[in-house]
N, C-alpha and C. Protein backbone atom coordinates (compact mmCIF):
# COMPACT_ATOMS: atom_id res chain seq x y z
N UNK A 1 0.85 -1.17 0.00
CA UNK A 1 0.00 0.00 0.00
C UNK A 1 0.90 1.24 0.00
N UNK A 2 0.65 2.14 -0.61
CA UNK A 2 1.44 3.34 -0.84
C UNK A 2 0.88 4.09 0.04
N UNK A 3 2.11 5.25 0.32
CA UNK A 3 1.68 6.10 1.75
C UNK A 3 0.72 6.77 1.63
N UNK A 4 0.77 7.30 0.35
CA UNK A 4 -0.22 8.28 0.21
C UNK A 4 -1.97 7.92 -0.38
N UNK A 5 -1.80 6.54 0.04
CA UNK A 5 -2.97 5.84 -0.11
C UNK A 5 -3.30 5.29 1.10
N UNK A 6 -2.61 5.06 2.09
CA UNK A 6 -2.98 4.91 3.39
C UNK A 6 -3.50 6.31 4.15
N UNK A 7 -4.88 5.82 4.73
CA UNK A 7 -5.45 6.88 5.66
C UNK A 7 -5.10 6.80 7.26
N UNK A 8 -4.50 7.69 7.46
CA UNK A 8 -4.63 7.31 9.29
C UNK A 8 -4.96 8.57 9.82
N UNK A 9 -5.27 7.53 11.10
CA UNK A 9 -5.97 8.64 12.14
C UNK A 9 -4.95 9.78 12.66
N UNK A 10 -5.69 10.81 13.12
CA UNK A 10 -4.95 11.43 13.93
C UNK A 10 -5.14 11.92 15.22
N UNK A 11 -4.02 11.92 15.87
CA UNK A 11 -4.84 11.96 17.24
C UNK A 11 -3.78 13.86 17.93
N UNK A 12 -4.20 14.46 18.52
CA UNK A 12 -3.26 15.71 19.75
C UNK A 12 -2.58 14.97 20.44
N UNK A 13 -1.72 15.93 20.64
CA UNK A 13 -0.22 15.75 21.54
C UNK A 13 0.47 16.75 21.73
N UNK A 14 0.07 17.26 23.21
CA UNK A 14 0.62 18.40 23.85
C UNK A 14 1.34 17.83 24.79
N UNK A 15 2.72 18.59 24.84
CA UNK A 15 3.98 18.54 25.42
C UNK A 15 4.57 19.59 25.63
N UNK A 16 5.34 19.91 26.39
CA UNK A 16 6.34 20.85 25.88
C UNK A 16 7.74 20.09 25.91
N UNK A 17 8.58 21.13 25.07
CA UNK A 17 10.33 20.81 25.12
C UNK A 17 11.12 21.67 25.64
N UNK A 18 12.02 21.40 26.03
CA UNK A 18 13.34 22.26 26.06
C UNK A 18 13.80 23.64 25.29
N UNK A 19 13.88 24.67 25.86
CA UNK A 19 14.46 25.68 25.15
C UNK A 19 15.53 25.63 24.13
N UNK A 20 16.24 24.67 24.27
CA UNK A 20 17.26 24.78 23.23
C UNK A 20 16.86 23.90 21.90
N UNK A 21 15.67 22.84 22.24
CA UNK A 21 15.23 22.23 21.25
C UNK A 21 13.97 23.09 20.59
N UNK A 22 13.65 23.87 21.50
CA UNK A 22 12.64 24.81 20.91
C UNK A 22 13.24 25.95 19.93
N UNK A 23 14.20 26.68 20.31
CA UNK A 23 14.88 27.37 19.59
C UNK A 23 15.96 26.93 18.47
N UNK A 24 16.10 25.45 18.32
CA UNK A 24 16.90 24.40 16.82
C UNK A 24 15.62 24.32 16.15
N UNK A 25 14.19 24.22 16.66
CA UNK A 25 13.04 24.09 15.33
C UNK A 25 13.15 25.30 15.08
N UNK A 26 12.91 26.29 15.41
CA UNK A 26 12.37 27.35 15.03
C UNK A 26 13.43 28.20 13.60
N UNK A 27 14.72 27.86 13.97
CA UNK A 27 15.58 27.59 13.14
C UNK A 27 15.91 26.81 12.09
N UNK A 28 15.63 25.77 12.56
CA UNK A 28 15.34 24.50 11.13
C UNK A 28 14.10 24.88 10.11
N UNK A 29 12.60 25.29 10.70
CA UNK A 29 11.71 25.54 9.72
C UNK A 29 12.34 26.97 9.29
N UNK A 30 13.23 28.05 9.81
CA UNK A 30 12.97 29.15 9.20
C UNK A 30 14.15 28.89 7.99
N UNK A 31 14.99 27.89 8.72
CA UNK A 31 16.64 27.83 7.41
C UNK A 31 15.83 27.04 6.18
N UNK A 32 14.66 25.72 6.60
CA UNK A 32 14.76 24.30 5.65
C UNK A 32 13.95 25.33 4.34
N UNK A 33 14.30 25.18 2.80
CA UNK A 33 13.30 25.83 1.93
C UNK A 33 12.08 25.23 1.87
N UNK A 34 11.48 26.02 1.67
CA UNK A 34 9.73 25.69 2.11
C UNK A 34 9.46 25.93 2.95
N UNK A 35 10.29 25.85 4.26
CA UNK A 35 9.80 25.71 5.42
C UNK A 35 9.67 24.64 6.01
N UNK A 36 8.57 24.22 6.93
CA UNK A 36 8.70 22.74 7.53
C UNK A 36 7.47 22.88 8.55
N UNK A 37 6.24 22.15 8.86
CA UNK A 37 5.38 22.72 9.76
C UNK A 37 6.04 22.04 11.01
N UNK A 38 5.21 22.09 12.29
CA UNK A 38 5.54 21.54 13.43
C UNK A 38 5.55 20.26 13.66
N UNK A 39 3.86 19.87 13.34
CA UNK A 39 3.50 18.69 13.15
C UNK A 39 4.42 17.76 12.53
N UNK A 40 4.88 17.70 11.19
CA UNK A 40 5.66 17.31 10.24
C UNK A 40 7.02 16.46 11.22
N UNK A 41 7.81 17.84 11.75
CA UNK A 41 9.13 17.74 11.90
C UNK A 41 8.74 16.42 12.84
N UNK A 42 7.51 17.06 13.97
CA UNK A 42 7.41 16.38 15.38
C UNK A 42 7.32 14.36 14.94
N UNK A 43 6.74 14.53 13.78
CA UNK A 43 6.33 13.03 13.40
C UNK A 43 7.34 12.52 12.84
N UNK A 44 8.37 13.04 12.22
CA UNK A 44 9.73 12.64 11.71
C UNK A 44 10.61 11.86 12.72
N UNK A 45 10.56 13.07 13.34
CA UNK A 45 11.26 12.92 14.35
C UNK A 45 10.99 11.53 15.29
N UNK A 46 9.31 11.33 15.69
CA UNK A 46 8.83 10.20 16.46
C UNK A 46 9.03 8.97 15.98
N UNK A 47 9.03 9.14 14.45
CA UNK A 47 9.20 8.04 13.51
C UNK A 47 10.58 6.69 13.69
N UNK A 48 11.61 8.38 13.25
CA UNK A 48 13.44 7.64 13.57
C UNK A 48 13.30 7.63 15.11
N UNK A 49 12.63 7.53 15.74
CA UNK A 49 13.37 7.01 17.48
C UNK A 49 12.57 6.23 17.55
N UNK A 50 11.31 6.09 16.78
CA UNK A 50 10.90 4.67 17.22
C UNK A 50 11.10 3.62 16.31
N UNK A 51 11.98 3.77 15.16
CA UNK A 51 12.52 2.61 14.45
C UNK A 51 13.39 1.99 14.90
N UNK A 52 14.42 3.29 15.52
CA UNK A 52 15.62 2.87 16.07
C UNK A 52 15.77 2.11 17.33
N UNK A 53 14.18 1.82 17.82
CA UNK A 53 13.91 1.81 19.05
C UNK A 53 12.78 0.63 18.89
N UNK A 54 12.74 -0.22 17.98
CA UNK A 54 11.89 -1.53 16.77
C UNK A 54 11.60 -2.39 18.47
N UNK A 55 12.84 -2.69 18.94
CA UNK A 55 12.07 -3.96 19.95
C UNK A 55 11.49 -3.34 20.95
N UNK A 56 10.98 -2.62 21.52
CA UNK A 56 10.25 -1.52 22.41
C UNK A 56 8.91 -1.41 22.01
N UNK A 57 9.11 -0.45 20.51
CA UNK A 57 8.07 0.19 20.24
C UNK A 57 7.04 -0.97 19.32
N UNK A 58 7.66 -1.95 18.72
CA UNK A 58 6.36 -2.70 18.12
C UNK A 58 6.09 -3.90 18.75
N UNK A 59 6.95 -4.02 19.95
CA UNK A 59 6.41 -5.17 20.83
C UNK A 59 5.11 -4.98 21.46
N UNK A 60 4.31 -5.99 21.73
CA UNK A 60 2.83 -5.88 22.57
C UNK A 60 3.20 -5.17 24.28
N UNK A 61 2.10 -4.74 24.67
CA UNK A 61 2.58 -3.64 26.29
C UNK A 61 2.80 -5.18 26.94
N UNK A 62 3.38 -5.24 28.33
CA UNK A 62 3.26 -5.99 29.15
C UNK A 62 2.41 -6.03 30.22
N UNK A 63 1.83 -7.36 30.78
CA UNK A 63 0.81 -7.11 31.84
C UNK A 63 1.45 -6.82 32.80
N UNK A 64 2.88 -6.13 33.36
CA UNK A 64 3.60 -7.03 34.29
C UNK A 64 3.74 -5.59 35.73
N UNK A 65 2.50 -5.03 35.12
CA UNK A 65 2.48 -3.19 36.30
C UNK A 65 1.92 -3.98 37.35
């Protein structure tokens, strides 16, 4: 299935970050051409740490709280 044929949901996600990571986006969308929205970067970003992060993030939760 191609990405842009897959529909997904979307869901909010309020957080805050760090000043110094707040002030590297604000820099990255104003340097990247085009620009870059928030959303975008934020899902990029969630994407590579949770690939890199495969036996964690696509394993089933544990009952074990």
């Amino acid at each position: 299935m191609k990405k842009e044929d897959k529909k997904e949901e979307k869901r909010s996600f309020t957080t805050t970050i760090t000043i110094e990571n707040d002030r590297r986006l604000a820099n990255y969308q104003a340097n990247k051409p085009g620009g870059a929205r928030t959303t975008d970067v934020v899902n990029q970003a969630l994407e590579r740490f949770l690939d890199a992060n495969k036996q964690y993030a696509d394993a089933k939760p544990s009952n074990d709280k």
